[in-house]
N, C-alpha and C. Protein backbone atom coordinates (compact mmCIF):
# COMPACT_ATOMS: atom_id res chain seq x y z
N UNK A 1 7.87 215.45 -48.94
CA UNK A 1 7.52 214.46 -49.94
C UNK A 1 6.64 213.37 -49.35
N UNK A 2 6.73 212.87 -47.84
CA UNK A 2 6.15 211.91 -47.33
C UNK A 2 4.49 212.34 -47.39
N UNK A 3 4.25 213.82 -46.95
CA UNK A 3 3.25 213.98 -47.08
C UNK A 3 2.35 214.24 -48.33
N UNK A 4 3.30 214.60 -49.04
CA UNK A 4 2.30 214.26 -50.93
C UNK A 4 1.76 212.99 -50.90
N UNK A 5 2.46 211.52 -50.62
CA UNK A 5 2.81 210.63 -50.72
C UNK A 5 1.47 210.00 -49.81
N UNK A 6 1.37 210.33 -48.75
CA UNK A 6 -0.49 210.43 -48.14
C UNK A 6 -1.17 211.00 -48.83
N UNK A 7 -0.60 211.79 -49.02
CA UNK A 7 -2.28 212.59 -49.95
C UNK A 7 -2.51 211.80 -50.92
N UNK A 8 -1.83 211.36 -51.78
CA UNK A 8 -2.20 210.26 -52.89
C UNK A 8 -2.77 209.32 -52.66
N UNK A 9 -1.89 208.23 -51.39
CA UNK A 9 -2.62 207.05 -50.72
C UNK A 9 -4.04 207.42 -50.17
N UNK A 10 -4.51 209.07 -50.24
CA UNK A 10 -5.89 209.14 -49.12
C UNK A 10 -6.81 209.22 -50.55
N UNK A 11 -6.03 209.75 -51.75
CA UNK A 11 -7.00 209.76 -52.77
C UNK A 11 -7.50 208.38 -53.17
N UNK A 12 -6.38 207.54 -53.47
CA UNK A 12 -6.45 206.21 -53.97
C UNK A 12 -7.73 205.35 -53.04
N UNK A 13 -7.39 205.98 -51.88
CA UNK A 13 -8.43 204.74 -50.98
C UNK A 13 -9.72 205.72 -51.12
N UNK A 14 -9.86 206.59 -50.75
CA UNK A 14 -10.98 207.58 -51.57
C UNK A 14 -11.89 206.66 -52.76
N UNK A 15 -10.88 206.92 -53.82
CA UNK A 15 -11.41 206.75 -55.24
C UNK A 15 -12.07 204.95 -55.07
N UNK A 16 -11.13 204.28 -53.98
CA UNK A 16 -11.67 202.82 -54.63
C UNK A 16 -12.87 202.90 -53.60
N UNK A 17 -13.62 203.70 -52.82
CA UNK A 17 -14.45 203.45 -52.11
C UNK A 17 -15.68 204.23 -53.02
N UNK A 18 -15.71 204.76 -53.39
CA UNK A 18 -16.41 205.90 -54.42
C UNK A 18 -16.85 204.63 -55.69
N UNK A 19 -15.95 205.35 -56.79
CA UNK A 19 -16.19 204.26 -57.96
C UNK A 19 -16.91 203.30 -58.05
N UNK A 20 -17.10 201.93 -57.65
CA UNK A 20 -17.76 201.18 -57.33
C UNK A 20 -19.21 201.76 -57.50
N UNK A 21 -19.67 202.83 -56.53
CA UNK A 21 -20.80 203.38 -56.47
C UNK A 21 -21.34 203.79 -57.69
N UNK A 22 -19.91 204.98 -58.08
CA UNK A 22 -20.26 205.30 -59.30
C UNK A 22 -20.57 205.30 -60.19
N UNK A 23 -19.94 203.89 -60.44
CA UNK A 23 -20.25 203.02 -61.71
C UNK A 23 -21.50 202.16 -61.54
N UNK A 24 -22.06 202.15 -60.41
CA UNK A 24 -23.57 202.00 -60.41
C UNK A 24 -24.00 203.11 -60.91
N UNK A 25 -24.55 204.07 -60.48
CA UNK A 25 -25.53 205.34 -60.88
C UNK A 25 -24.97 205.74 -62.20
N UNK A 26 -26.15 206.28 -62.93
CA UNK A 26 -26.19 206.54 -64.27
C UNK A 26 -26.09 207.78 -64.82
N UNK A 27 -26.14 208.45 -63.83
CA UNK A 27 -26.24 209.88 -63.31
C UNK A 27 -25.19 210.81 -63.96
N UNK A 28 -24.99 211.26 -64.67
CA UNK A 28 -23.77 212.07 -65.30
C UNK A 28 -23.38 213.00 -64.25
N UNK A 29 -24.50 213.91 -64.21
CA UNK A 29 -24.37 214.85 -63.60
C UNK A 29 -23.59 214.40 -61.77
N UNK A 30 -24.16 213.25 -60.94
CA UNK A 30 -23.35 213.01 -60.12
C UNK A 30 -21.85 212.73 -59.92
N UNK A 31 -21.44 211.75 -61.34
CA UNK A 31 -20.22 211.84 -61.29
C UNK A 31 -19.37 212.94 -61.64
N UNK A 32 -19.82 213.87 -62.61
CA UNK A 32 -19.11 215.14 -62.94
C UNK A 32 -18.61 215.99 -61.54
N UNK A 33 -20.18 216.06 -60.66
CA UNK A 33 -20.18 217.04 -59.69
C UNK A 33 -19.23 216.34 -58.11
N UNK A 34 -19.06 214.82 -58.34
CA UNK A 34 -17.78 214.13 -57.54
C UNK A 34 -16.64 214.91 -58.19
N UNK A 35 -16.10 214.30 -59.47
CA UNK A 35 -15.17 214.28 -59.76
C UNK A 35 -14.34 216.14 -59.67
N UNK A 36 -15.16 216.97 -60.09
CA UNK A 36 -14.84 218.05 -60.00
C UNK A 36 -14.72 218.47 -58.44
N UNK A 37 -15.39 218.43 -57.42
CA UNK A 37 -15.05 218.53 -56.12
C UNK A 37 -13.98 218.18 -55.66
N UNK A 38 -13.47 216.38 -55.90
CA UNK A 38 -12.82 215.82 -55.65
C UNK A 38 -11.35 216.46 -56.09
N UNK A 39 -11.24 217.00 -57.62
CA UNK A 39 -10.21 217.30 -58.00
C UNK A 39 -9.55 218.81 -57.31
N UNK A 40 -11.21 219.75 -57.07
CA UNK A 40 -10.50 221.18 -56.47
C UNK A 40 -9.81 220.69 -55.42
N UNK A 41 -10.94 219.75 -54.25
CA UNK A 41 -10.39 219.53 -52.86
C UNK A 41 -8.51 219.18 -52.75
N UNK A 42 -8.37 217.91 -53.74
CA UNK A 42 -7.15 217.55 -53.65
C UNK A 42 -6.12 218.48 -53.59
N UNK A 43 -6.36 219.34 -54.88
CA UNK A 43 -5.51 220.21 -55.55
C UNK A 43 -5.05 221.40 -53.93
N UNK A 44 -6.51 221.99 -53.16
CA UNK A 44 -6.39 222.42 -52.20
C UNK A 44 -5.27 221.86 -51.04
N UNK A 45 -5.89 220.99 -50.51
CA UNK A 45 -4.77 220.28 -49.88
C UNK A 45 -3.40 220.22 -50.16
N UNK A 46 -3.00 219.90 -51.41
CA UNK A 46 -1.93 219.60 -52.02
C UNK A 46 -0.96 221.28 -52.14
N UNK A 47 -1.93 221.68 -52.52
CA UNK A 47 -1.42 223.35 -52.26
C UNK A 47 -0.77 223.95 -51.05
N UNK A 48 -1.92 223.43 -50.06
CA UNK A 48 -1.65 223.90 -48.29
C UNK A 48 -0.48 223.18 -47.60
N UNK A 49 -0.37 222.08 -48.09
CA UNK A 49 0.83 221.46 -47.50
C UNK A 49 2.20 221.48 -48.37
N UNK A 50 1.93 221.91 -49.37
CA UNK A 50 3.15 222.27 -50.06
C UNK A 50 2.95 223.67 -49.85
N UNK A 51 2.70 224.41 -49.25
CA UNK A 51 3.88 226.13 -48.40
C UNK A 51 3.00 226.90 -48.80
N UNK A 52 1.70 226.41 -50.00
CA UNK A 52 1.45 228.23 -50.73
C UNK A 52 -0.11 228.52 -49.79
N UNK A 53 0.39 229.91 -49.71
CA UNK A 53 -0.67 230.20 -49.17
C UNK A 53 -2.20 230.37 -50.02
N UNK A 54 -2.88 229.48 -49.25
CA UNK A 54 -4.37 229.40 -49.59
C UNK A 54 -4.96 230.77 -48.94
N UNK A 55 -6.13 231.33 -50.03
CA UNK A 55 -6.90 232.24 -49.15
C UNK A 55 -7.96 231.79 -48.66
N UNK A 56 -8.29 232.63 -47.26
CA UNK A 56 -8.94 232.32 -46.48
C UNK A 56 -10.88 233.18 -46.96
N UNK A 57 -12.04 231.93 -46.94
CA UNK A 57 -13.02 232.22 -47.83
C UNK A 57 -13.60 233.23 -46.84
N UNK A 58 -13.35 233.11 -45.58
CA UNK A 58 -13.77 234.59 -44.59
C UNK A 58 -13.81 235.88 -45.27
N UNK A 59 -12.56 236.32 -45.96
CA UNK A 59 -11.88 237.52 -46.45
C UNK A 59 -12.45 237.62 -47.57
N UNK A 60 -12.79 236.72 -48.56
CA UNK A 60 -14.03 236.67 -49.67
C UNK A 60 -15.16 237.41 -49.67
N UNK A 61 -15.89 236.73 -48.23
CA UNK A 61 -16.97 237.12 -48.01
C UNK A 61 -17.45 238.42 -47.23
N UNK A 62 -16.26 238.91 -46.38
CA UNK A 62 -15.97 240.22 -46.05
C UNK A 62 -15.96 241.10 -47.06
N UNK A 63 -15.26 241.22 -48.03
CA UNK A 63 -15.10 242.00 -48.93
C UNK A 63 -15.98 242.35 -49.82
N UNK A 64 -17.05 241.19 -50.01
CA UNK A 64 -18.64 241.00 -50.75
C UNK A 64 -19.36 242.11 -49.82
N UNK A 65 -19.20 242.02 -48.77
CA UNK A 65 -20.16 242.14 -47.64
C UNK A 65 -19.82 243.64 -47.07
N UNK A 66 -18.72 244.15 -47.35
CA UNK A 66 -18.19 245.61 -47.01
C UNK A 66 -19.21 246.34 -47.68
N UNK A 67 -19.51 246.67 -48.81
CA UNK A 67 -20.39 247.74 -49.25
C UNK A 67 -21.70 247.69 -48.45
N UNK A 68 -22.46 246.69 -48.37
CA UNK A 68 -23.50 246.48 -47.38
C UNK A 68 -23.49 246.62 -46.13
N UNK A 69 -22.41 246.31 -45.21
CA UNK A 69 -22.41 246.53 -44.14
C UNK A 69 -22.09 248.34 -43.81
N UNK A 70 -21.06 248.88 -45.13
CA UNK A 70 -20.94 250.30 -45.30
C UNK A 70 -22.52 250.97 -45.06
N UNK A 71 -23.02 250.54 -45.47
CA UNK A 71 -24.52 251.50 -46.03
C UNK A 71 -25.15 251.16 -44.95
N UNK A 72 -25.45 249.72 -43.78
CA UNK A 72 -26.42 250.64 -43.19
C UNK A 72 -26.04 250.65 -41.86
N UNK A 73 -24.12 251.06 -41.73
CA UNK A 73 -23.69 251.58 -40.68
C UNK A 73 -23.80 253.25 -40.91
N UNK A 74 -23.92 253.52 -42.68
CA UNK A 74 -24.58 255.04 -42.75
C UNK A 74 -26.11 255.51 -42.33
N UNK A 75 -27.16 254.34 -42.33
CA UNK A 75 -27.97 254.65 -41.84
C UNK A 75 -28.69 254.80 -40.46
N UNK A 76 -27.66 253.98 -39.75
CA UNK A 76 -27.69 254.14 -38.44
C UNK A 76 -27.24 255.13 -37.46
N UNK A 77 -26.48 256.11 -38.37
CA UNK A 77 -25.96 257.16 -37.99
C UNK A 77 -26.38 258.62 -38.04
């Protein structure tokens, strides 16, 4: 629980250093593309330290990358 309890305090001091800015620029599109980052990242974190396993984006990109690497370990052969 202590550590949820940081994660919040790291958002809070986060958010009041941000905002300010934010609410300068007029920019939609910047604050959308904060706020949505901001919310996966947390959620991430919040995930990893509460037990569940996160996947790892290595194994993503392996798996993209298997058919291609298949084909021209066939052509090398």
């Amino acid at each position: 629980m202590l550590i949820f309890l940081g994660i919040f305090l790291l958002c809070v001091a986060v958010c009041l250093v941000e905002i300010p800015y934010l609410k300068k620029v007029k920019s939609k599109r910047e604050k959308r593309i904060f706020w949505s980052l901001f919310t996966v990242s947390m959620l991430i974190v919040s995930l990893k330290y509460g037990g569940v396993e996160t996947p790892n984006p290595g194994d993503g990109i392996a798996f993209l990358l298997k058919p291609f690497s298949d084909f021209l370990f066939s052509l090398l052969k």
